[in-house]
PDB file of N, CA and C in Angstrom:
ATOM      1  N   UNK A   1     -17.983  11.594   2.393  1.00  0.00           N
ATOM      2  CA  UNK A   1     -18.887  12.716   2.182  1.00  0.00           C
ATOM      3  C   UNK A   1     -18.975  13.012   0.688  1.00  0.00           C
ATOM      4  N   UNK A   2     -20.005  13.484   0.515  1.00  0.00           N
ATOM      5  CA  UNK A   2     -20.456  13.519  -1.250  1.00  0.00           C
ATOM      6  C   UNK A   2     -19.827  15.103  -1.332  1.00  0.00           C
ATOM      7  N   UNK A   3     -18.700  15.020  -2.815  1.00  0.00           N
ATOM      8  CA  UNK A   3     -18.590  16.474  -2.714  1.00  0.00           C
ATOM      9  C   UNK A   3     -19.447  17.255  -3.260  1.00  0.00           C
ATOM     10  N   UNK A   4     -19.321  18.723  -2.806  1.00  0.00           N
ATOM     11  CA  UNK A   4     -19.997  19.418  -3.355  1.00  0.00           C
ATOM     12  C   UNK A   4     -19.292  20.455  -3.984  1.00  0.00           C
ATOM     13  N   UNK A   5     -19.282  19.925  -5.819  1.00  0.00           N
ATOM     14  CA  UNK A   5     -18.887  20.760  -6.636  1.00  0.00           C
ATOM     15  C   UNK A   5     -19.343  22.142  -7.465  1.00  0.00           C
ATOM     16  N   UNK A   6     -20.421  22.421  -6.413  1.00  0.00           N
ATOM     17  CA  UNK A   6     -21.273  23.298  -7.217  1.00  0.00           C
ATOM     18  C   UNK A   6     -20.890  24.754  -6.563  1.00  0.00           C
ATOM     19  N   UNK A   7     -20.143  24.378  -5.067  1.00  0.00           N
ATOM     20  CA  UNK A   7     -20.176  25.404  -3.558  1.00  0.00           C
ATOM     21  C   UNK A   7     -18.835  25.526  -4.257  1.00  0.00           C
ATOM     22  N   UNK A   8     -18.565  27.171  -4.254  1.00  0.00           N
ATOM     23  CA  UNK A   8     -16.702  27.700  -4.517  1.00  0.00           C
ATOM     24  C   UNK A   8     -16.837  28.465  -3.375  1.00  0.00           C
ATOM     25  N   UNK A   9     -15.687  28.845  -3.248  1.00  0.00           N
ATOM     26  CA  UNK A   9     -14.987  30.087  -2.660  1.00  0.00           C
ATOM     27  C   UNK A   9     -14.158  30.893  -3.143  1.00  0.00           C
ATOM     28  N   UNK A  10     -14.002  32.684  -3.754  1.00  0.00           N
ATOM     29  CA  UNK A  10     -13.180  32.832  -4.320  1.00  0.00           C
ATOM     30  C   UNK A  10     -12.817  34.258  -3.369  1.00  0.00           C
ATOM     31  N   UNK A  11     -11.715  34.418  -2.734  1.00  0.00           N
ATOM     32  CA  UNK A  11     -11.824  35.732  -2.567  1.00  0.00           C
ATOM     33  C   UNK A  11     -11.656  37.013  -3.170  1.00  0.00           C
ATOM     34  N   UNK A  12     -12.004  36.755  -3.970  1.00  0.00           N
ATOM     35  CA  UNK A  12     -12.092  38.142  -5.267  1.00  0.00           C
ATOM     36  C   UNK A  12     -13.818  37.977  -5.141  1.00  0.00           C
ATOM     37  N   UNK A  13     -14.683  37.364  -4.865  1.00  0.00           N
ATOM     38  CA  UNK A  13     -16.061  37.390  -5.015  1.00  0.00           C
ATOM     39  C   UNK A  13     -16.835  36.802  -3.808  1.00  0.00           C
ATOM     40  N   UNK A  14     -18.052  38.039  -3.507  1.00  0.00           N
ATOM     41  CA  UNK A  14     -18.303  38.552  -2.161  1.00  0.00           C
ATOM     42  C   UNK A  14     -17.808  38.297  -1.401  1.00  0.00           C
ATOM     43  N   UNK A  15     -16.114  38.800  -0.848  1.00  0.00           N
ATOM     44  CA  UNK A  15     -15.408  38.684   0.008  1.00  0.00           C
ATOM     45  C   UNK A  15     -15.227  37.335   0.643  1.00  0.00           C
ATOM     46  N   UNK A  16     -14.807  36.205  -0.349  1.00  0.00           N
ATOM     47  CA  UNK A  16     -14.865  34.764  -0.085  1.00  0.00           C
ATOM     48  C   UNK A  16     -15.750  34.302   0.411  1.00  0.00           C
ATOM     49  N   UNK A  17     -16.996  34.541   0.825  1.00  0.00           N
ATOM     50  CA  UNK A  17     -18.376  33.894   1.221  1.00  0.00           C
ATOM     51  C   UNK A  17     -18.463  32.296   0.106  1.00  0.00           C
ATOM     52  N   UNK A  18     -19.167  31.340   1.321  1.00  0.00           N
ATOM     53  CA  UNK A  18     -19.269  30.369  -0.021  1.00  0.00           C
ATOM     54  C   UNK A  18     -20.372  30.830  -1.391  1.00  0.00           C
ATOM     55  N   UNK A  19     -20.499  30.612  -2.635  1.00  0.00           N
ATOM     56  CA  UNK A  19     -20.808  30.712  -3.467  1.00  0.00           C
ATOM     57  C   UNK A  19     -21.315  29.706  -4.489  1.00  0.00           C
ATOM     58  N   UNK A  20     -22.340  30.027  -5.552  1.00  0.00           N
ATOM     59  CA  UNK A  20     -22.438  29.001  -6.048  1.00  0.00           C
ATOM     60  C   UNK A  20     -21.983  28.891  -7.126  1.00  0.00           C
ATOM     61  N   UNK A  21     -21.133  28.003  -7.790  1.00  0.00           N
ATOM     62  CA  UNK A  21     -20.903  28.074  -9.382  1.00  0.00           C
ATOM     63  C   UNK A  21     -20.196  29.351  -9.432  1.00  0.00           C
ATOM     64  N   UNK A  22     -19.509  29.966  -8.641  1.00  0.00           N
ATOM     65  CA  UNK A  22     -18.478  31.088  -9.116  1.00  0.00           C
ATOM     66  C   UNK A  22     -20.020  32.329  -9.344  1.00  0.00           C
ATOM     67  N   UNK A  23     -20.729  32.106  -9.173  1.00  0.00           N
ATOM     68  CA  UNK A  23     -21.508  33.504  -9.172  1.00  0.00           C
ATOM     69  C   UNK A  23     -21.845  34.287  -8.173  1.00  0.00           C
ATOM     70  N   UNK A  24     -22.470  35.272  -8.436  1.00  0.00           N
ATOM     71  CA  UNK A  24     -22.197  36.390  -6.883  1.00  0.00           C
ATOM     72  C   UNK A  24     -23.480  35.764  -6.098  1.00  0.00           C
ATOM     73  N   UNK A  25     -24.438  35.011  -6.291  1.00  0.00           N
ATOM     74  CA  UNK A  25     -24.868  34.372  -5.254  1.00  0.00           C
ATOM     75  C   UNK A  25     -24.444  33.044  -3.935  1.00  0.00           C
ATOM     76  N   UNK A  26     -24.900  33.989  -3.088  1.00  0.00           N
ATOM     77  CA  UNK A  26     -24.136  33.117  -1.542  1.00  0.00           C
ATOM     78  C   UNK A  26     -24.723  32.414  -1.168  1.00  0.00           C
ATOM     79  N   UNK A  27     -24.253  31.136  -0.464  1.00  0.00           N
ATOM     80  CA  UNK A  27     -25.009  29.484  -0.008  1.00  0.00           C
ATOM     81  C   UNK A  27     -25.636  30.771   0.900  1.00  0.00           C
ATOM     82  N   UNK A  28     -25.140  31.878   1.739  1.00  0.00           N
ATOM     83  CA  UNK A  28     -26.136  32.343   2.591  1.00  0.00           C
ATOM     84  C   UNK A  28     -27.304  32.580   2.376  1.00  0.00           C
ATOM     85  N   UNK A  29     -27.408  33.661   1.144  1.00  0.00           N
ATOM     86  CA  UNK A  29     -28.722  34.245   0.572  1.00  0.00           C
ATOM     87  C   UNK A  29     -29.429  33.248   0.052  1.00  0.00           C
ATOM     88  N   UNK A  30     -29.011  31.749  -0.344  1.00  0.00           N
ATOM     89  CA  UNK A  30     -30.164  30.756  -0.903  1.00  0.00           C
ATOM     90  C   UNK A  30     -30.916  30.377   0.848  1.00  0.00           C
ATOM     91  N   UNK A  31     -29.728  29.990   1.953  1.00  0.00           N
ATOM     92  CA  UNK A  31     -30.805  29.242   2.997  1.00  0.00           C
ATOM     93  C   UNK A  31     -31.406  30.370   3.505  1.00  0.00           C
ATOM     94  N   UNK A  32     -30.946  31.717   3.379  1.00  0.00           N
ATOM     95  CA  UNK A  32     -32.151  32.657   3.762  1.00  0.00           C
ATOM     96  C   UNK A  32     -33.724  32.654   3.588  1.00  0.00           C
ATOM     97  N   UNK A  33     -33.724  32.670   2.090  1.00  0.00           N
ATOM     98  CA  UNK A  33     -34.771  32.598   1.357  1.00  0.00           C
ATOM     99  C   UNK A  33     -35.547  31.303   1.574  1.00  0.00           C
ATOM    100  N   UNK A  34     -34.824  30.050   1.578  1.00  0.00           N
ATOM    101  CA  UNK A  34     -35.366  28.866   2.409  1.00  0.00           C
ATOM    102  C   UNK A  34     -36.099  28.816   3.495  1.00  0.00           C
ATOM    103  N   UNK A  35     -35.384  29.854   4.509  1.00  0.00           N
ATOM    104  CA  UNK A  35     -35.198  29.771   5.663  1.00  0.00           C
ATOM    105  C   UNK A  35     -36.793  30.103   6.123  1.00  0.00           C
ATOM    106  N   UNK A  36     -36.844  31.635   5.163  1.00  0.00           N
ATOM    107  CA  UNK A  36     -38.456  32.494   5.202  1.00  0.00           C
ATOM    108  C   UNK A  36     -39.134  31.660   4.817  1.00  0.00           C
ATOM    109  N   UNK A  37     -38.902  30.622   4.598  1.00  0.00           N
ATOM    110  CA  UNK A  37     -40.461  29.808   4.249  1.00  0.00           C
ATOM    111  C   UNK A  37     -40.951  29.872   3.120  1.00  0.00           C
ATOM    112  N   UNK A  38     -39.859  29.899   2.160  1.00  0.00           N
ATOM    113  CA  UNK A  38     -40.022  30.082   0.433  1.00  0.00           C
ATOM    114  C   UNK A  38     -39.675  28.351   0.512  1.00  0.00           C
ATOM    115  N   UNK A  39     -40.530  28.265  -0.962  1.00  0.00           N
ATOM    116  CA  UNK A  39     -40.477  26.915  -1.776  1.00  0.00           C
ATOM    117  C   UNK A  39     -39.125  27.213  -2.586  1.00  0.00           C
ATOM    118  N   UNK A  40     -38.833  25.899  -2.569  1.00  0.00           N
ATOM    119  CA  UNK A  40     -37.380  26.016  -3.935  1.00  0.00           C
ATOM    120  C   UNK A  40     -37.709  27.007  -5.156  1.00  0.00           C
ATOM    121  N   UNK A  41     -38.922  26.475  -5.703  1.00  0.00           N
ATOM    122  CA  UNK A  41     -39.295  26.355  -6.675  1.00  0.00           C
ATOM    123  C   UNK A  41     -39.231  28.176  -6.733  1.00  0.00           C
ATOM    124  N   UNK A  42     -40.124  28.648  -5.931  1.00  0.00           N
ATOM    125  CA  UNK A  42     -39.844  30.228  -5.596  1.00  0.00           C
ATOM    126  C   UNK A  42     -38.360  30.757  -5.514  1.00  0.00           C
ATOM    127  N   UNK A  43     -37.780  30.203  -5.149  1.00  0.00           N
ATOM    128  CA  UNK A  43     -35.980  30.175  -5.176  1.00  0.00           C
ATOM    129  C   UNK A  43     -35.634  30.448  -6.718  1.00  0.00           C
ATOM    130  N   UNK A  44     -36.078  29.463  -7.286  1.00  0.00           N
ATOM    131  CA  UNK A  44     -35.457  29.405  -8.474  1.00  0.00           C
ATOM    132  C   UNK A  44     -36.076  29.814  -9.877  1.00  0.00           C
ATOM    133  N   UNK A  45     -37.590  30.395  -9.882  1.00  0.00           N
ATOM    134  CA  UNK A  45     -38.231  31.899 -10.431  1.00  0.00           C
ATOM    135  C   UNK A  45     -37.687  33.076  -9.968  1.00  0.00           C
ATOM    136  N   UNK A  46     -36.924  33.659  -8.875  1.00  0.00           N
ATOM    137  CA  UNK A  46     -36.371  34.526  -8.411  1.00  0.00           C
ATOM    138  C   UNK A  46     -35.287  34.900  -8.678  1.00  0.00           C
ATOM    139  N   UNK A  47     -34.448  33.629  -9.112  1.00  0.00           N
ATOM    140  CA  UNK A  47     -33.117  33.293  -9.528  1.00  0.00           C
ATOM    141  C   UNK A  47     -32.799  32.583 -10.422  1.00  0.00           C
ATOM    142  N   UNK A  48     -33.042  33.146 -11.841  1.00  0.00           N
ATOM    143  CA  UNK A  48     -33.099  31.640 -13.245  1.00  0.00           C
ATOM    144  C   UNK A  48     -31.772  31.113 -13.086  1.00  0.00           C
ATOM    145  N   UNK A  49     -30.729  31.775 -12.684  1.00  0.00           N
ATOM    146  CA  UNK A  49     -29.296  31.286 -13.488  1.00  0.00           C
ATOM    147  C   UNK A  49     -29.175  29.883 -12.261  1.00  0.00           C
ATOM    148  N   UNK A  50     -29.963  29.726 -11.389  1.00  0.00           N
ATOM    149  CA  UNK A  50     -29.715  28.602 -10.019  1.00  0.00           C
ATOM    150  C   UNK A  50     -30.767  27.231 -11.026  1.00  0.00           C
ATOM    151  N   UNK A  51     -30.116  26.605 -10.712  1.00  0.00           N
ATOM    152  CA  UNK A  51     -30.864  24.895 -10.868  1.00  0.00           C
ATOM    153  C   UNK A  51     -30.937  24.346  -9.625  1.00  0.00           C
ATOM    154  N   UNK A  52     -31.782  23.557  -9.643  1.00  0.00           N
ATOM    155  CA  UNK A  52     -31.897  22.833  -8.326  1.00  0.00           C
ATOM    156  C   UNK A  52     -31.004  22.498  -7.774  1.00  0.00           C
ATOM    157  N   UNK A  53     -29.527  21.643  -8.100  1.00  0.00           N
ATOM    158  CA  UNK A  53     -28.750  20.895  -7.707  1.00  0.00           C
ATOM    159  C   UNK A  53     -28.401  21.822  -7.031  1.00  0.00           C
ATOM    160  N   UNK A  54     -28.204  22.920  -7.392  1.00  0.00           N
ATOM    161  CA  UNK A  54     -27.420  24.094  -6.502  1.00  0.00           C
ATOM    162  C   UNK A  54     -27.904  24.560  -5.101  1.00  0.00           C
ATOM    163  N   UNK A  55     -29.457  24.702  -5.326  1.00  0.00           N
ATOM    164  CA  UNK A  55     -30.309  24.596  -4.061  1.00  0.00           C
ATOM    165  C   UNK A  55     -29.378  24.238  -2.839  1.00  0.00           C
ATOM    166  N   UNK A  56     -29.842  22.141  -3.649  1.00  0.00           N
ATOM    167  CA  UNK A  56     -29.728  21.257  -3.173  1.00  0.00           C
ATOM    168  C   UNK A  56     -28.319  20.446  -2.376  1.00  0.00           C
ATOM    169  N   UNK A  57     -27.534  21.477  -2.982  1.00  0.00           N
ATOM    170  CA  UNK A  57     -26.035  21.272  -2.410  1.00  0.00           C
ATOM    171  C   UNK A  57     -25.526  22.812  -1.354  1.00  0.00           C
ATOM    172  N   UNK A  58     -26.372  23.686  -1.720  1.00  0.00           N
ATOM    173  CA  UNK A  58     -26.204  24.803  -0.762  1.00  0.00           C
ATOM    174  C   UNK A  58     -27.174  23.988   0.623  1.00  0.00           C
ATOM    175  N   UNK A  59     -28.230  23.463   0.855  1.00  0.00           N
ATOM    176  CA  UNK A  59     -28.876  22.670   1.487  1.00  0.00           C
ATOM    177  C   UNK A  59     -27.200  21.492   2.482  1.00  0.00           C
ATOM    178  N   UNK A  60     -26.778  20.855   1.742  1.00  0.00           N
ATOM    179  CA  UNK A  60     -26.090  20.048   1.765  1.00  0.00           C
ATOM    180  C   UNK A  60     -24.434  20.309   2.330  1.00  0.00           C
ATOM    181  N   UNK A  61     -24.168  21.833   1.982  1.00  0.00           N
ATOM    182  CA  UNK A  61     -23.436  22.333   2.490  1.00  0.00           C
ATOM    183  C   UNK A  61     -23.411  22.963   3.947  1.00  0.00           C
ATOM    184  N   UNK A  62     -24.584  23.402   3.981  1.00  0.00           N
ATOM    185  CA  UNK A  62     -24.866  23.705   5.521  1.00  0.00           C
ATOM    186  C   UNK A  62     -24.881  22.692   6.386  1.00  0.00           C
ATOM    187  N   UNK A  63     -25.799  21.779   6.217  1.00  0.00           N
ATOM    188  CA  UNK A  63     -25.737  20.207   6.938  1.00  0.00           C
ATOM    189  C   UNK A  63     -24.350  20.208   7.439  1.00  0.00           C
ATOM    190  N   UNK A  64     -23.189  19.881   6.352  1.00  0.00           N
ATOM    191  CA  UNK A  64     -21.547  19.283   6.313  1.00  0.00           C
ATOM    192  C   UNK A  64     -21.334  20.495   7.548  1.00  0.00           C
ATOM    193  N   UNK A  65     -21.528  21.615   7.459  1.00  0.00           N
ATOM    194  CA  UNK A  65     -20.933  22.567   8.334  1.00  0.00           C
ATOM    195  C   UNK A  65     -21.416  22.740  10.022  1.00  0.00           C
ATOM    196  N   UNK A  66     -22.531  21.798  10.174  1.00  0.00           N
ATOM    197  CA  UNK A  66     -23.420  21.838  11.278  1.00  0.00           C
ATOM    198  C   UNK A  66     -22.505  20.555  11.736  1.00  0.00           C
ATOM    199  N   UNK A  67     -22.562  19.480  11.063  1.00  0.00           N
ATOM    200  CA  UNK A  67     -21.854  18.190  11.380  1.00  0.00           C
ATOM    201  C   UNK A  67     -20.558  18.773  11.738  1.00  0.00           C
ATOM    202  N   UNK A  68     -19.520  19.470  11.186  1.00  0.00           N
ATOM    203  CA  UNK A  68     -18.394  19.548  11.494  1.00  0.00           C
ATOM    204  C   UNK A  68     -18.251  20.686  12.810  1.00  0.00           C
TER     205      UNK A  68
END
């Protein structure tokens, strides 16, 4: 499995939810916004400090968690 170094967990930040890059945004709140039928691209005008990869591994992280 490809890791994904972009997904933390800290429990000092939003109550250990996964996270991206140590910031207070949650793999939840990105596939939310996915979820509604937003473009990445809308994702990530909404959210400058996110790059794609991050998206793209919050994407990637859910998958791993459906599989397991």
């Amino acid at each position: 499995m490809k890791q994904l170094d972009r997904i933390t967990t800290d429990p000092r930040i939003c109550q250990g939810q996964a996270i991206i890059r140590g910031m207070r945004i949650t793999v939840s709140a990105v596939l939310k916004v996915l979820a509604s039928g937003r473009a990445i691209q809308d994702l990530l005008a909404a959210y400058p400090e996110l790059e794609e990869a991050d998206v793209r591994q919050a994407i990637e992280y859910a998958s791993s968690l459906e599989r397991n």
